[in-house]
Protein backbone atom coordinates (compact mmCIF):
# COMPACT_ATOMS: atom_id res chain seq x y z
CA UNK A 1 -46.14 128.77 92.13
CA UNK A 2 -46.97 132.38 91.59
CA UNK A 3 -47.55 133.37 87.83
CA UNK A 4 -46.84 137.16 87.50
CA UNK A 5 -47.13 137.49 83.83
CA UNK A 6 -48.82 136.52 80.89
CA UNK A 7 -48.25 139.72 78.19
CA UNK A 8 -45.33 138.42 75.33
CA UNK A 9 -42.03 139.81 75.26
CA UNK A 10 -40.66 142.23 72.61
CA UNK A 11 -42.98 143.32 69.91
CA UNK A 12 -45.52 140.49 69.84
CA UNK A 13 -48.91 142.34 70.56
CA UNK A 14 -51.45 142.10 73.20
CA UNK A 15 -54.78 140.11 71.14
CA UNK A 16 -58.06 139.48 72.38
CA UNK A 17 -57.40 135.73 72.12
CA UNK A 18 -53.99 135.87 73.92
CA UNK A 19 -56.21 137.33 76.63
CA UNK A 20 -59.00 134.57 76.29
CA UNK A 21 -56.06 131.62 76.68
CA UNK A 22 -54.54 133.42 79.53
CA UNK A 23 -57.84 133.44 81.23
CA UNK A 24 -58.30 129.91 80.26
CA UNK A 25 -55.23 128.45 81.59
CA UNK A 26 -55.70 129.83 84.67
CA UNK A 27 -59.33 128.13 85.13
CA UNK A 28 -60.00 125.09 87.64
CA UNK A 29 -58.42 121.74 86.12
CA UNK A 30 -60.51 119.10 84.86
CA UNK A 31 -57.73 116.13 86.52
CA UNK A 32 -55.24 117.60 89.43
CA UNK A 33 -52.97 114.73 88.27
CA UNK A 34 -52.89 112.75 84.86
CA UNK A 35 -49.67 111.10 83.46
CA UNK A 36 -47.95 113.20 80.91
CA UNK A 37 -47.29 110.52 78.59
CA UNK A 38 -50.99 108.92 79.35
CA UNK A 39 -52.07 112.47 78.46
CA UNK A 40 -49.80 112.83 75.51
CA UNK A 41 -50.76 109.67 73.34
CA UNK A 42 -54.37 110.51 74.33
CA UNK A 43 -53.51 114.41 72.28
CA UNK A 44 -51.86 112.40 69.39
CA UNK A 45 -55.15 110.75 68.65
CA UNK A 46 -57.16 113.80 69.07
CA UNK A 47 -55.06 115.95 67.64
CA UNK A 48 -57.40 116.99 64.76
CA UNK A 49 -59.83 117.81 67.21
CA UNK A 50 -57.17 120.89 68.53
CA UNK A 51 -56.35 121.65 64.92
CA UNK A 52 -52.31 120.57 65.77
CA UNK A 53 -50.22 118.50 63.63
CA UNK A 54 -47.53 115.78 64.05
CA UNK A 55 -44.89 118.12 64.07
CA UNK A 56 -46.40 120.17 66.97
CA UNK A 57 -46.53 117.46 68.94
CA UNK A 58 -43.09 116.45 68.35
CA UNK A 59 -42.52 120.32 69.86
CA UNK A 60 -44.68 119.54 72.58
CA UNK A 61 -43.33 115.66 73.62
CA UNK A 62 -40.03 117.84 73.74
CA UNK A 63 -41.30 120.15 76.24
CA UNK A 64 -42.81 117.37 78.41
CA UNK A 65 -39.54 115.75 78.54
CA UNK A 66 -38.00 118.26 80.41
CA UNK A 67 -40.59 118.34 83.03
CA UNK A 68 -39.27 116.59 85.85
CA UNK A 69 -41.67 114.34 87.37
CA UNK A 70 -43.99 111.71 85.47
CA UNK A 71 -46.92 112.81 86.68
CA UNK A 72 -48.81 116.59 85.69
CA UNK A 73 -49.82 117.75 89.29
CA UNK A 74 -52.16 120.94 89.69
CA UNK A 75 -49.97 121.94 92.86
CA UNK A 76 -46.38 121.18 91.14
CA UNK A 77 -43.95 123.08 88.95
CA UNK A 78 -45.32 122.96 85.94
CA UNK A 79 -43.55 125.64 84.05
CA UNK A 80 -40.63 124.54 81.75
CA UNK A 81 -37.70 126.66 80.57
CA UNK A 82 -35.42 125.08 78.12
CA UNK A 83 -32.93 127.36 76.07
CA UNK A 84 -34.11 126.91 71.92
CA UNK A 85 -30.83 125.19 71.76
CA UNK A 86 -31.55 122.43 73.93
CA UNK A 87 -35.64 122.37 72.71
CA UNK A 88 -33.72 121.83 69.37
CA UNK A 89 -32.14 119.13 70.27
CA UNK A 90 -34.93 116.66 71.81
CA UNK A 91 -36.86 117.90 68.68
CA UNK A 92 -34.88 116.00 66.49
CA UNK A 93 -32.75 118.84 65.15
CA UNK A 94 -35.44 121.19 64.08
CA UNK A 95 -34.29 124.73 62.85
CA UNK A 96 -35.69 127.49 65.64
CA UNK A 97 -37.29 129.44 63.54
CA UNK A 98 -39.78 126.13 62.78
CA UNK A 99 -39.63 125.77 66.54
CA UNK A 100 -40.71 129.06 67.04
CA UNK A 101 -44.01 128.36 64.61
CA UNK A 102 -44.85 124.60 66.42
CA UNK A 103 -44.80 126.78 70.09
CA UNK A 104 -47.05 129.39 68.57
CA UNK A 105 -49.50 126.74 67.39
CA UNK A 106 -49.43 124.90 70.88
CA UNK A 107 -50.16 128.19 72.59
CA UNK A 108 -53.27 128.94 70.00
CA UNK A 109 -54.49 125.54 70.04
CA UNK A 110 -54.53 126.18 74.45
CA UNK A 111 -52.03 123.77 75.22
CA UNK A 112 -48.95 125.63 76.54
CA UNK A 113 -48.74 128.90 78.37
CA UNK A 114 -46.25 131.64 77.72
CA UNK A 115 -44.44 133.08 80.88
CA UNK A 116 -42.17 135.44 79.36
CA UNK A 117 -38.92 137.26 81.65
CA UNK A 118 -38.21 140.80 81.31
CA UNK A 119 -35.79 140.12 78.88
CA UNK A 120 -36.99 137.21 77.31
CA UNK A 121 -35.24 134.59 78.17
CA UNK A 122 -36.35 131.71 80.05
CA UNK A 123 -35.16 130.76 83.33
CA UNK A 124 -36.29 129.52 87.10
CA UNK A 125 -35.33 131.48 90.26
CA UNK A 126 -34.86 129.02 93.21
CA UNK A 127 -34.92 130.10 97.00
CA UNK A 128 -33.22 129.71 99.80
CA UNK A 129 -34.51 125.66 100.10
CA UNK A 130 -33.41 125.71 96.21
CA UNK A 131 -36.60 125.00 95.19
CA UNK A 132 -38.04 126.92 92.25
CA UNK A 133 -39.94 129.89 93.06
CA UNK A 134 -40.26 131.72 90.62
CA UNK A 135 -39.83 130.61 86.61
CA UNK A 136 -39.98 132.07 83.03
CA UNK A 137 -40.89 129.36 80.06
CA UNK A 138 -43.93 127.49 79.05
CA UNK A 139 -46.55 126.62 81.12
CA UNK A 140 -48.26 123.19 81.05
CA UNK A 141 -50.58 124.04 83.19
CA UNK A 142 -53.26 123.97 80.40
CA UNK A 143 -52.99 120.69 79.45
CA UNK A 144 -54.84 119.41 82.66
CA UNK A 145 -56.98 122.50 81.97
CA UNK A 146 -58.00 120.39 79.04
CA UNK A 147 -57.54 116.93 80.16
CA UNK A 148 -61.10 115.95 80.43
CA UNK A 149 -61.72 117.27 77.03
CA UNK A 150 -58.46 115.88 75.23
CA UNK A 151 -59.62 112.04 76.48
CA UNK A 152 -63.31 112.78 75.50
CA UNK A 153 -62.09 114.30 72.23
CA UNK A 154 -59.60 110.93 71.71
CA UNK A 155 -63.14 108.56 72.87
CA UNK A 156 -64.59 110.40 70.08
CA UNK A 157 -61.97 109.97 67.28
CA UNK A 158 -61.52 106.39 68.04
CA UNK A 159 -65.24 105.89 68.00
CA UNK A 160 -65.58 107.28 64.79
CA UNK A 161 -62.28 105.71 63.13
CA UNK A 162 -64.16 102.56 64.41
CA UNK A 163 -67.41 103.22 62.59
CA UNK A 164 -65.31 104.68 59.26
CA UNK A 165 -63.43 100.90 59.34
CA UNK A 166 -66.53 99.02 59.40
CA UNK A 167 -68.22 101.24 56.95
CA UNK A 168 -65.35 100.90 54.53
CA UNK A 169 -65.06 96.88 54.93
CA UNK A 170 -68.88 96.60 54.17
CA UNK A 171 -68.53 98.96 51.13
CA UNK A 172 -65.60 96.51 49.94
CA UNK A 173 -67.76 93.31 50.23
CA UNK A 174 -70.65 94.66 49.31
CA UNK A 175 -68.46 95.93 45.89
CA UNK A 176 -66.50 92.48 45.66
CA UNK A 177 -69.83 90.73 45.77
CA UNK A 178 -71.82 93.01 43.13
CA UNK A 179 -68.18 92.87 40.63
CA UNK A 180 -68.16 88.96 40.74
CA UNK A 181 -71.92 88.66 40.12
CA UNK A 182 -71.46 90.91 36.96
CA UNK A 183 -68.51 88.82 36.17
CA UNK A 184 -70.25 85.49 36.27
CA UNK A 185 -73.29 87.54 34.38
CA UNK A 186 -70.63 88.00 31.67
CA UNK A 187 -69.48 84.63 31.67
CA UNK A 188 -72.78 83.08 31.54
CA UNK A 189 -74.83 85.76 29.46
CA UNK A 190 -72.56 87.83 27.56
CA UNK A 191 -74.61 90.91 26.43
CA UNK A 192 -75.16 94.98 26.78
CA UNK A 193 -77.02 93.94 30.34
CA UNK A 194 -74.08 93.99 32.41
CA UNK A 195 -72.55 97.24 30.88
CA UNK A 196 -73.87 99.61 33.18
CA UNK A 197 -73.40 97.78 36.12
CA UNK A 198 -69.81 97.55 35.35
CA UNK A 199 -69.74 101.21 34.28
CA UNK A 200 -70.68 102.16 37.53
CA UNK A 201 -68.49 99.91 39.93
CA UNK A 202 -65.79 101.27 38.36
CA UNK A 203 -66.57 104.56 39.27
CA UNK A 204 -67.17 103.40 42.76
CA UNK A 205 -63.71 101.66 42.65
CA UNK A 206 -62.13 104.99 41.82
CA UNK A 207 -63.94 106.66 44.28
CA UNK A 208 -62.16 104.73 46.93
CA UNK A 209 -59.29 104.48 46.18
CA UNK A 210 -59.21 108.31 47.37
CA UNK A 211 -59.57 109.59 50.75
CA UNK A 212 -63.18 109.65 51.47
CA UNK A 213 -65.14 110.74 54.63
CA UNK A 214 -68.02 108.99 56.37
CA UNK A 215 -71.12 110.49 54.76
CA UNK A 216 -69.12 109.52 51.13
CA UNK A 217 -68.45 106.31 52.16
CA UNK A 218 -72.57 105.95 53.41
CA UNK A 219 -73.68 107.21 49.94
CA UNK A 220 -71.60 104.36 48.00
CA UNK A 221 -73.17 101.71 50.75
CA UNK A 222 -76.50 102.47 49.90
CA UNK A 223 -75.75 102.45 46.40
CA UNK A 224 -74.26 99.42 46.40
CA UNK A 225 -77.24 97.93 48.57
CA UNK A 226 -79.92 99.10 46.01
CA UNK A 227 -77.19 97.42 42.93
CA UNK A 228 -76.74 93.76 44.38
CA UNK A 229 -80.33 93.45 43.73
CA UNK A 230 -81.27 94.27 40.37
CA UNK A 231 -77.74 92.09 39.63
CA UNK A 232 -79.27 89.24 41.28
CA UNK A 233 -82.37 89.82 39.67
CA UNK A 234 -80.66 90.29 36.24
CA UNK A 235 -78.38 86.66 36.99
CA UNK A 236 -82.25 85.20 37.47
CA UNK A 237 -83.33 86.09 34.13
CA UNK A 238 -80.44 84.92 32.09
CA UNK A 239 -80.70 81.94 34.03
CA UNK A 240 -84.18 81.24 33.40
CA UNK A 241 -83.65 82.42 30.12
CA UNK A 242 -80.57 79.76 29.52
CA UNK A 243 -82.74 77.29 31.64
CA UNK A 244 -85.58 77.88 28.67
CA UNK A 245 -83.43 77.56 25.83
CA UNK A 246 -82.05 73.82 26.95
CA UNK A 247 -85.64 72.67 27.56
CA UNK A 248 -86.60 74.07 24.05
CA UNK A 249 -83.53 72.45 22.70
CA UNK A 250 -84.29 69.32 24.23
CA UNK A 251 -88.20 69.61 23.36
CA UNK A 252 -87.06 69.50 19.24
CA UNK A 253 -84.52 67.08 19.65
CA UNK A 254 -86.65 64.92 20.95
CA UNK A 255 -89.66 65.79 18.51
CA UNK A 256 -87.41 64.35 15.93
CA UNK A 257 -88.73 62.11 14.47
CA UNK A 258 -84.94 60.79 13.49
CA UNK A 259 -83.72 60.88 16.78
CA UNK A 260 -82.48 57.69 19.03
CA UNK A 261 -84.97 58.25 21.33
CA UNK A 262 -87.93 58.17 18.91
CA UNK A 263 -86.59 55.05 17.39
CA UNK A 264 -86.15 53.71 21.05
CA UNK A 265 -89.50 54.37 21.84
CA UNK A 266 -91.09 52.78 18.76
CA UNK A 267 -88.83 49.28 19.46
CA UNK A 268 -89.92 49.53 22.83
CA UNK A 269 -93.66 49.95 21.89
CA UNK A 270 -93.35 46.82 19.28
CA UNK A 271 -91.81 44.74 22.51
CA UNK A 272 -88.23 44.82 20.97
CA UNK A 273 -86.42 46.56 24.24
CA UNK A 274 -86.74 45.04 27.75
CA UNK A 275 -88.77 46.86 30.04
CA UNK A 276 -84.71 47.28 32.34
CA UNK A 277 -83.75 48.92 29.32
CA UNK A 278 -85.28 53.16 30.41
CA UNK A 279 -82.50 55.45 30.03
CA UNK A 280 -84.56 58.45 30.30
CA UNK A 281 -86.15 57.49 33.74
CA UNK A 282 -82.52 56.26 34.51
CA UNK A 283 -81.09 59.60 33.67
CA UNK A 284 -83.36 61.66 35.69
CA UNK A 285 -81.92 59.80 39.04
CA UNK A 286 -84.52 58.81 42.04
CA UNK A 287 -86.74 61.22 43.39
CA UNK A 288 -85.16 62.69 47.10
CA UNK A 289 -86.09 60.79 50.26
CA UNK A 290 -85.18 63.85 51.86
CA UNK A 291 -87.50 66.27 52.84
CA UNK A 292 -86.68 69.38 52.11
CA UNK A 293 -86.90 71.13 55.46
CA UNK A 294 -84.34 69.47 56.57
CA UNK A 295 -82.26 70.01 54.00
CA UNK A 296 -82.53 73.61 54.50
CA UNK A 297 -81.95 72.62 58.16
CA UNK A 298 -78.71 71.01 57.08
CA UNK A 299 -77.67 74.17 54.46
CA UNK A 300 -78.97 77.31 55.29
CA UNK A 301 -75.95 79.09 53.78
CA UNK A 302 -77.72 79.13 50.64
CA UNK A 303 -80.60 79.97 52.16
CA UNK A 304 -79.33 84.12 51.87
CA UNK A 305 -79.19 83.74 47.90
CA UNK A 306 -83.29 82.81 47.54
CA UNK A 307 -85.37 86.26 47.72
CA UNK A 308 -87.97 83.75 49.61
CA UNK A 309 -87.35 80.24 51.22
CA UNK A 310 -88.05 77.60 48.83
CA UNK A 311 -90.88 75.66 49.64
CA UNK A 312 -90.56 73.48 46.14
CA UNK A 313 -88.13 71.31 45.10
CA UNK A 314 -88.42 73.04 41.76
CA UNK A 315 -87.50 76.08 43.61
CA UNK A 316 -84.37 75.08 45.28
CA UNK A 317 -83.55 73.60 41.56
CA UNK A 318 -83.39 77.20 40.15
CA UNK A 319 -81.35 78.76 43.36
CA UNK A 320 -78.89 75.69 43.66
CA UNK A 321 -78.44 76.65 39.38
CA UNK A 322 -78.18 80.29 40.54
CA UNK A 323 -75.41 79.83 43.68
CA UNK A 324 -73.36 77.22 41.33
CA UNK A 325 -71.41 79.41 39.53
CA UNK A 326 -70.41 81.60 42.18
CA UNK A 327 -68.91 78.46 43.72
CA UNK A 328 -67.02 77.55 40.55
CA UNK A 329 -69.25 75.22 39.24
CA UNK A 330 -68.97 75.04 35.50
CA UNK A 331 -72.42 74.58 33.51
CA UNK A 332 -71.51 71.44 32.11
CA UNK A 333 -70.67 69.79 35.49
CA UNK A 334 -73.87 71.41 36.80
CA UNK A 335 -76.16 70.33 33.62
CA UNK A 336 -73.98 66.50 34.03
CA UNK A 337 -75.12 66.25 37.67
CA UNK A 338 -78.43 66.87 36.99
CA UNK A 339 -78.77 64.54 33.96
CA UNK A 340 -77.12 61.82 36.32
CA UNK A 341 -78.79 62.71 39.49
CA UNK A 342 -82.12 64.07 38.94
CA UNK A 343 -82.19 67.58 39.73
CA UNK A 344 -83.60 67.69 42.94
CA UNK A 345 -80.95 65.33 44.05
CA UNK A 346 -78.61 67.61 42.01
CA UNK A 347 -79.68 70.48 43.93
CA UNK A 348 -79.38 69.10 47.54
CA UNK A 349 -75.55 68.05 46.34
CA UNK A 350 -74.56 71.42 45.49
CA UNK A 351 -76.40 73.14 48.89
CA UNK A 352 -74.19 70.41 50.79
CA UNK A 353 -71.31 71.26 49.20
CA UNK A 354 -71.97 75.41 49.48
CA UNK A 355 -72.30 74.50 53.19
CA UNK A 356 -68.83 72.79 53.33
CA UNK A 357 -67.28 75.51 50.86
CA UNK A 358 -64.43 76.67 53.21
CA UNK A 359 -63.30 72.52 52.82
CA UNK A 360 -63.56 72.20 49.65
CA UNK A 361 -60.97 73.31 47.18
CA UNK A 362 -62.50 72.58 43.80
CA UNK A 363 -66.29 72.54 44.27
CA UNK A 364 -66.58 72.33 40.57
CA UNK A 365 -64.41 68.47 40.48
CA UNK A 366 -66.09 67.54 44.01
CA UNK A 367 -69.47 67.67 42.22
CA UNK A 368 -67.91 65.97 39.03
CA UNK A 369 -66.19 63.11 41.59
CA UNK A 370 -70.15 63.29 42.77
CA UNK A 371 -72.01 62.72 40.20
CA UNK A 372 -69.16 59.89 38.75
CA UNK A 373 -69.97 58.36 41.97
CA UNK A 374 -73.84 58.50 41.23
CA UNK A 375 -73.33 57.48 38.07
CA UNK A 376 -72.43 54.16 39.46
CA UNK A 377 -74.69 53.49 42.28
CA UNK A 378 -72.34 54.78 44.60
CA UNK A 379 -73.59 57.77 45.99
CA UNK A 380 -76.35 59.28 47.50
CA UNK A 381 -76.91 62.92 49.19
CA UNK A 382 -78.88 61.59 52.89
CA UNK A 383 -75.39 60.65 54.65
CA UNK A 384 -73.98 64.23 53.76
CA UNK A 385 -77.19 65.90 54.66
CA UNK A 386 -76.99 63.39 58.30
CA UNK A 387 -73.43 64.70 58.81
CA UNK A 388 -73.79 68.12 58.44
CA UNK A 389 -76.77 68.23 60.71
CA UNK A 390 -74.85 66.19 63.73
CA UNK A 391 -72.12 68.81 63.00
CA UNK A 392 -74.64 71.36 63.72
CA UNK A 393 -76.00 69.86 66.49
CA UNK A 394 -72.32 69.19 68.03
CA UNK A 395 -71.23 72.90 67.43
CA UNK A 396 -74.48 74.63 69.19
């Protein structure tokens, strides 16, 4: 269909850009045909990309709906002339004079086309078949003008609402993870160490809860990946620390010369106690059987919380004291188990039950249930170690 004009009615002006869009709409399309609806919810995503806003494209679903046919075709009618009255209407009521404002950004953003009459109203002239030939309204023409762009432009936006998703769930785990370390820190250690870790999640934690955008958001993941490991480092000291201050406790208690033990000791040395009668040796549990390869086979879940794999027993000792309280473990029950257990036995327990976590409800009674269990001869870690490997095995 002919176009004959493309100046505005009345005293809107002539602008340079009015010229640019006229010139614009009447370039090659990018699809002859495209869905209007297809082509619509692909605008709504992109919208920001156009600089249009939910309520133009309530203007603009409006003037789709009174184009005929379902499809947007290069060689069809594509000019639409409904009276403000009736645009009113399948706008949900809204007031002409905000019409009038929505249809002026659709036409700057390049999505509509003005065809004004000589008088201004808008209206089709049909021929002799009755088909249109000739009509005054808005022009959709530019929308498959734009098509290519307006689905490249929604690609983009979904791509990078995506990327901002995964961004912002990393940011929250990374900041649940560093806020419960400095919890337990508290909890274990209470002392002016943790205060400016806490200081500054909080002022992370404000910072999200506003809108941020992506390069925000990156700043707050790299801080938070350069804070997890001075916390974990920090949790290491105080528990090497705590770890220090029990051995010295234990080394002058039983220095005493007072103390059961010494007077234990001395029976024992005059021939007094049976040689069945070693509560120390008892308390200290049997060494492993295990090696411990495989029981880092069997648990590498813990595996994450060591800044190197432990190649010691003594080693998986300290990280199996470290992981503990994250799990719930109290100190006592941890410092029970290992009295009962030995703590390398101790130690493959709790790695077997961090690698069964998601089963467990109370890891803290488990190990207490555990170590009641060892206590009596009852328990011993090689058939939990067995299992978890043949579950392994049966799940790869």
């Amino acid at each position: 269909m002919e176009t004959i004009t493309t100046t505005p009615f009345g005293q809107r002006p002539v602008t340079a850009a009015l010229i640019e869009r006229a010139r614009a709409a009447q370039g090659p399309v990018s699809a002859s045909h495209f869905n209007k609806w297809e082509l619509f919810r692909e605008l709504c995503v992109a919208r920001a990309a156009f600089g249009i806003s939910d309520r133009d494209l309530t203007v603009l679903n409006a003037l789709l709906s009174f184009h005929q046919d379902t499809n947007l075709s290069d060689n069809g009618n594509l000019i639409v002339f409904p009276s403000n009255k009736a645009l009113s209407e399948r706008a949900h009521g809204m007031a002409e004079s905000t019409l009038r404002r929505h249809l002026a950004a659709l036409g700057a953003a390049g999505l509509i086309q003005r065809h004004d009459s000589p008088n201004g109203k808008r209206y089709a002239a049909r021929g002799a078949d009755g088909e249109i030939s000739r009509a005054f309204g808005f022009d959709l023409r530019p929308l498959l003008v734009q098509a290519r762009d307006i689905t490249r432009a929604a690609a983009e936006t979904r791509a990078a609402q995506e990327r901002m998703k995964r961004l912002r769930e990393a940011v929250t785990l990374l900041k649940r993870d560093a806020l419960k370390l400095v919890q337990y820190g508290q909890e274990t250690a209470p002392g002016p160490l943790w205060s400016p870790f806490e200081a500054a999640l909080l002022n992370i934690h404000r910072q999200m809860r506003r809108k941020m955008d992506y390069d925000t958001l990156k700043g707050l993941e790299e801080t938070l990946n350069q804070m997890l490991p001075d916390i974990r480092h920090a949790l290491m000291q105080t528990e090497e620390m705590s770890g220090n201050a029990r051995e010295n406790e234990r080394h002058y208690s039983n220095s005493n010369p007072d103390s059961h033990d010494s007077e234990l000791c001395q029976e024992k040395a005059k021939g007094e106690v049976s040689d069945s009668s070693e509560p120390d040796r008892q308390s200290q549990g049997p060494e492993p059987t295990l090696p411990l390869a495989l029981v880092l086979k069997a648990c590498p879940d813990i595996l994450p919380y060591a800044p190197d794999k432990p190649r010691h027993w003594h080693e998986l000792v300290a990280l199996a004291g470290f992981v503990r309280g994250m799990m719930g473990i109290s100190p006592d029950a941890w410092e029970e188990a290992k009295a009962v257990m030995g703590p390398e036995t101790a130690a493959i327990t709790v790695a077997g039950i961090l690698q069964r976590i998601e089963q467990i409800r109370s890891p803290g009674g488990y190990l207490r249930a555990l170590t009641r269990r060892a206590g009596d001869g009852a328990f011993s870690p090689g058939p939990m170690i067995m299992a978890l490997l043949s579950a392994d095995k049966a799940a790869a």
